[in-house]
C-alpha atoms as a PDB file:
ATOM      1  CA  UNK A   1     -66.630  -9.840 -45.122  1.00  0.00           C
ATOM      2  CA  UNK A   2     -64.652  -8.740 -41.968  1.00  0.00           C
ATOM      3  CA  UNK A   3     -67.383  -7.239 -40.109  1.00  0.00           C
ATOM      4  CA  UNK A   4     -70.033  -9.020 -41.119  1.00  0.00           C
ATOM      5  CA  UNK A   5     -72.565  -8.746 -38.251  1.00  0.00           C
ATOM      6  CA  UNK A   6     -74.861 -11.657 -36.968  1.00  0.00           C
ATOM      7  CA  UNK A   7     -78.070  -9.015 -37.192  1.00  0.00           C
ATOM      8  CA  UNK A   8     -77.980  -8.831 -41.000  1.00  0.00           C
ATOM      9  CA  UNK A   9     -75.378 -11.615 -41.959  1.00  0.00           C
ATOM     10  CA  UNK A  10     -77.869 -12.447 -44.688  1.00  0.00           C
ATOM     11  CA  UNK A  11     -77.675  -9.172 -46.574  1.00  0.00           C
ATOM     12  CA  UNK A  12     -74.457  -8.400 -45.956  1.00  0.00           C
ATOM     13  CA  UNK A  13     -73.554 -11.641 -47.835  1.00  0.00           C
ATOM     14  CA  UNK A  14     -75.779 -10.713 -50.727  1.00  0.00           C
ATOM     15  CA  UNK A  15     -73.862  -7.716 -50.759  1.00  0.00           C
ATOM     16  CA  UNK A  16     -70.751  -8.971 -51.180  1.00  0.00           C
ATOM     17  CA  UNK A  17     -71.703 -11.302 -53.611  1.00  0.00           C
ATOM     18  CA  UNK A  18     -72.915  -8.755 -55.377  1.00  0.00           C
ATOM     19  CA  UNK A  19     -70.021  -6.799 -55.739  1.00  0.00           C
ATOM     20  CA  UNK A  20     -67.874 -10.025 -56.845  1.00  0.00           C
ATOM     21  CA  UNK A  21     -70.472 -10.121 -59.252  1.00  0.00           C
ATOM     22  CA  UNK A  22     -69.897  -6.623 -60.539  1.00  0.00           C
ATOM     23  CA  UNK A  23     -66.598  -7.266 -60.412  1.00  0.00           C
ATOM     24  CA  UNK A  24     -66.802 -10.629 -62.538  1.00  0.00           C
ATOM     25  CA  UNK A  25     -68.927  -9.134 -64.777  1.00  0.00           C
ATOM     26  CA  UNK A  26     -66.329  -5.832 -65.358  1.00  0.00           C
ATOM     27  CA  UNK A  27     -63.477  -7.756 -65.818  1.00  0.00           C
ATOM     28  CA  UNK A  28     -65.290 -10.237 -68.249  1.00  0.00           C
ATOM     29  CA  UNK A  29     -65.826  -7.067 -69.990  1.00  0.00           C
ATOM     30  CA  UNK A  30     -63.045  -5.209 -69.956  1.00  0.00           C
ATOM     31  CA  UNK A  31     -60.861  -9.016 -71.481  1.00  0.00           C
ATOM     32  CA  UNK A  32     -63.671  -9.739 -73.741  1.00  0.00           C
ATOM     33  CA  UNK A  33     -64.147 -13.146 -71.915  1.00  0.00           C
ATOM     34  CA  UNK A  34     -67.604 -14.874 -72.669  1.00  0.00           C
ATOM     35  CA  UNK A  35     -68.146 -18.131 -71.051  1.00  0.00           C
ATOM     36  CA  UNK A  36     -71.409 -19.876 -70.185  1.00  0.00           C
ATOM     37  CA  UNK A  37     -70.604 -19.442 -66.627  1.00  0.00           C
ATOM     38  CA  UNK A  38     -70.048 -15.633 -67.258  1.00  0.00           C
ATOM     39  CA  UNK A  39     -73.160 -14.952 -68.893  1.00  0.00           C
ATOM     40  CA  UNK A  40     -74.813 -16.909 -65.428  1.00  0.00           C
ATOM     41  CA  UNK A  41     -73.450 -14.084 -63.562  1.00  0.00           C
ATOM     42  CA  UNK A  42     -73.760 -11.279 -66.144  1.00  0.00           C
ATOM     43  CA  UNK A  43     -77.331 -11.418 -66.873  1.00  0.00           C
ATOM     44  CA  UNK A  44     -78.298 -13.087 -62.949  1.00  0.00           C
ATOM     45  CA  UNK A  45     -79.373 -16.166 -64.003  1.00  0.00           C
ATOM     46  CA  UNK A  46     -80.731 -18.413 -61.074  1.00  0.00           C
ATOM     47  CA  UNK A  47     -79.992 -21.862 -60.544  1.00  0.00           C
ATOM     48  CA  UNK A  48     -83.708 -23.007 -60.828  1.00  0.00           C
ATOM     49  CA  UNK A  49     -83.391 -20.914 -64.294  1.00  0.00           C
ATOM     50  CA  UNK A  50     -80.309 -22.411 -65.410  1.00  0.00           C
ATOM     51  CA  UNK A  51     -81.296 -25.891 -64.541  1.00  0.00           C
ATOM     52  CA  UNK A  52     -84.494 -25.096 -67.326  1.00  0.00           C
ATOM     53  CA  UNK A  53     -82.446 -23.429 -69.784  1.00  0.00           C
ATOM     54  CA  UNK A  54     -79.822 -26.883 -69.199  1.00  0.00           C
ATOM     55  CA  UNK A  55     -82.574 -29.748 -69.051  1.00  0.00           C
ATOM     56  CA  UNK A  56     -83.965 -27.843 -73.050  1.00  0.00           C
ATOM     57  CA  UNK A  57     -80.584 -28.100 -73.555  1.00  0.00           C
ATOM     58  CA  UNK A  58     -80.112 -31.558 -72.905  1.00  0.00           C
ATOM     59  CA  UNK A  59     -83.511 -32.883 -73.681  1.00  0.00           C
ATOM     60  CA  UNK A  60     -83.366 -31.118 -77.303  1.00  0.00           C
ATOM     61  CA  UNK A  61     -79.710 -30.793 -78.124  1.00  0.00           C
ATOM     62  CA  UNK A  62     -80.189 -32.559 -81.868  1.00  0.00           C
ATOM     63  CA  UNK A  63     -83.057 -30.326 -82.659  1.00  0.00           C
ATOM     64  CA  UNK A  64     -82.028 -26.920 -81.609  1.00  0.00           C
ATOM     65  CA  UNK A  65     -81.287 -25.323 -85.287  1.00  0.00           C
ATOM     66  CA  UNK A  66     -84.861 -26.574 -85.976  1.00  0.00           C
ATOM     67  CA  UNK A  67     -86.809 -24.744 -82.864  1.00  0.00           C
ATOM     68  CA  UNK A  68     -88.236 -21.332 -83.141  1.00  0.00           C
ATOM     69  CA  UNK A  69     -87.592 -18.634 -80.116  1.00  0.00           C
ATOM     70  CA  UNK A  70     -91.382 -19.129 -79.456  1.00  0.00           C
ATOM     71  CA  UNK A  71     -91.291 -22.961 -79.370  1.00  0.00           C
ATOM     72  CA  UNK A  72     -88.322 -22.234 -76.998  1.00  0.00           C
ATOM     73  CA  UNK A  73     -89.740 -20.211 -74.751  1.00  0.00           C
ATOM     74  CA  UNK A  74     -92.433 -21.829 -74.031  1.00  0.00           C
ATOM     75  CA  UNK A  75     -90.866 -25.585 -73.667  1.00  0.00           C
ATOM     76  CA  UNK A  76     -88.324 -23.372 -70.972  1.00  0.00           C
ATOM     77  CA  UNK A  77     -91.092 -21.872 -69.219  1.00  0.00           C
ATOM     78  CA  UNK A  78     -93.373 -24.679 -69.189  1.00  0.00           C
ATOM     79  CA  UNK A  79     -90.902 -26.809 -67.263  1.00  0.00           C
ATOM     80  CA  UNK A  80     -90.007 -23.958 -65.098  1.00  0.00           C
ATOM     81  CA  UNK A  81     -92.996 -23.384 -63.761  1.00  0.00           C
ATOM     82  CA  UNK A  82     -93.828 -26.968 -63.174  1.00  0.00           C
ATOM     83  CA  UNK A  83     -90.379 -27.293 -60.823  1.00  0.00           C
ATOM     84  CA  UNK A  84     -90.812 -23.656 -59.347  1.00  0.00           C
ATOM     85  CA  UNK A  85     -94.093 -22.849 -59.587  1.00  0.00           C
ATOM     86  CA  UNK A  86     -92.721 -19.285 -60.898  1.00  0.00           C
ATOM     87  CA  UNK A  87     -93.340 -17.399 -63.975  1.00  0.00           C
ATOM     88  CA  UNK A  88     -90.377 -17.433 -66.153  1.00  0.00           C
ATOM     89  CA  UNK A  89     -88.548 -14.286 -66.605  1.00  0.00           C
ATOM     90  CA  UNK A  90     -85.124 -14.762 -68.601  1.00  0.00           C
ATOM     91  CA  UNK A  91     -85.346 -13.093 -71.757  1.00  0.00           C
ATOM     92  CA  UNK A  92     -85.176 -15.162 -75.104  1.00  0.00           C
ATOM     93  CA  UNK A  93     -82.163 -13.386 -76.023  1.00  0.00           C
ATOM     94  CA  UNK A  94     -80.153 -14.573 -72.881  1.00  0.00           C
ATOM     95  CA  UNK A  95     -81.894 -17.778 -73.692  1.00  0.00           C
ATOM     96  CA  UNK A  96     -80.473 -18.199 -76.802  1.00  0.00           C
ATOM     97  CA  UNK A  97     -77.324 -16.435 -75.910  1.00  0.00           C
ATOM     98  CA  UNK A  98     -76.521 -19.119 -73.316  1.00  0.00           C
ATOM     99  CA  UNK A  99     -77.298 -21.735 -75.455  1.00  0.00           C
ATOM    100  CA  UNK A 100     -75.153 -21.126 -78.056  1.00  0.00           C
ATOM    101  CA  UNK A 101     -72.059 -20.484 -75.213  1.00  0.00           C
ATOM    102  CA  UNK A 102     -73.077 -24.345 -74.145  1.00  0.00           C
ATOM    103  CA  UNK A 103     -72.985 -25.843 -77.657  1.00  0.00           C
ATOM    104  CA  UNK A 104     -69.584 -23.896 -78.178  1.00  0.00           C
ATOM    105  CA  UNK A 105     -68.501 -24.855 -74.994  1.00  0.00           C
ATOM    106  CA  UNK A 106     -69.219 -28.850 -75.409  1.00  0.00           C
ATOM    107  CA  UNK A 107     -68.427 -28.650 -78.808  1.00  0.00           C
ATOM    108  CA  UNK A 108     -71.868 -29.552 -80.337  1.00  0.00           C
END
């Protein structure tokens, strides 16, 4: 970030972020390291997305061997659009991939 210039200081950060990204992500990899925080950066997982996947989370923690993918889905993109006014775009798999690293990671 040396010569970052004031013309494009925005996109020169985003590239460098980037690349520690890439970099996380490789090395993550390359140790077989899989934390919740990993998969964030692995699979480019917004904060407005992560706060939906982590307010499910919260909101239906005793009932999540009970939900179906679809139920899941659309409870996660339901609330994300209401906050965002986006269409949701996070696959179910990373979904319930990130999910699982939360209930391993709190123990639940």
């Amino acid at each position: 970030m040396a010569g970052l210039m004031k013309d494009n200081f925005k996109e020169e950060v985003l590239t460098e972020l980037s690349w520690i990204m890439n970099a996380i992500d490789d090395i993550s990899s390359k140790y077989g390291i899989e934390t919740y925080e990993i998969m964030l950066i692995k699979y480019r997982v917004q904060p407005e997305e992560e706060k939906a996947i982590d307010k499910f989370f919260t909101f239906h923690l005793k009932e999540l061997d009970s939900i179906t993918d679809e139920e899941l889905q659309k409870e996660i993109e339901r609330n994300y659009f209401q906050v965002t006014k986006k269409k949701w775009s996070v696959s179910i798999e990373v979904v319930k991939k990130l999910i699982q690293l939360k209930r391993d990671q709190l123990g639940v």
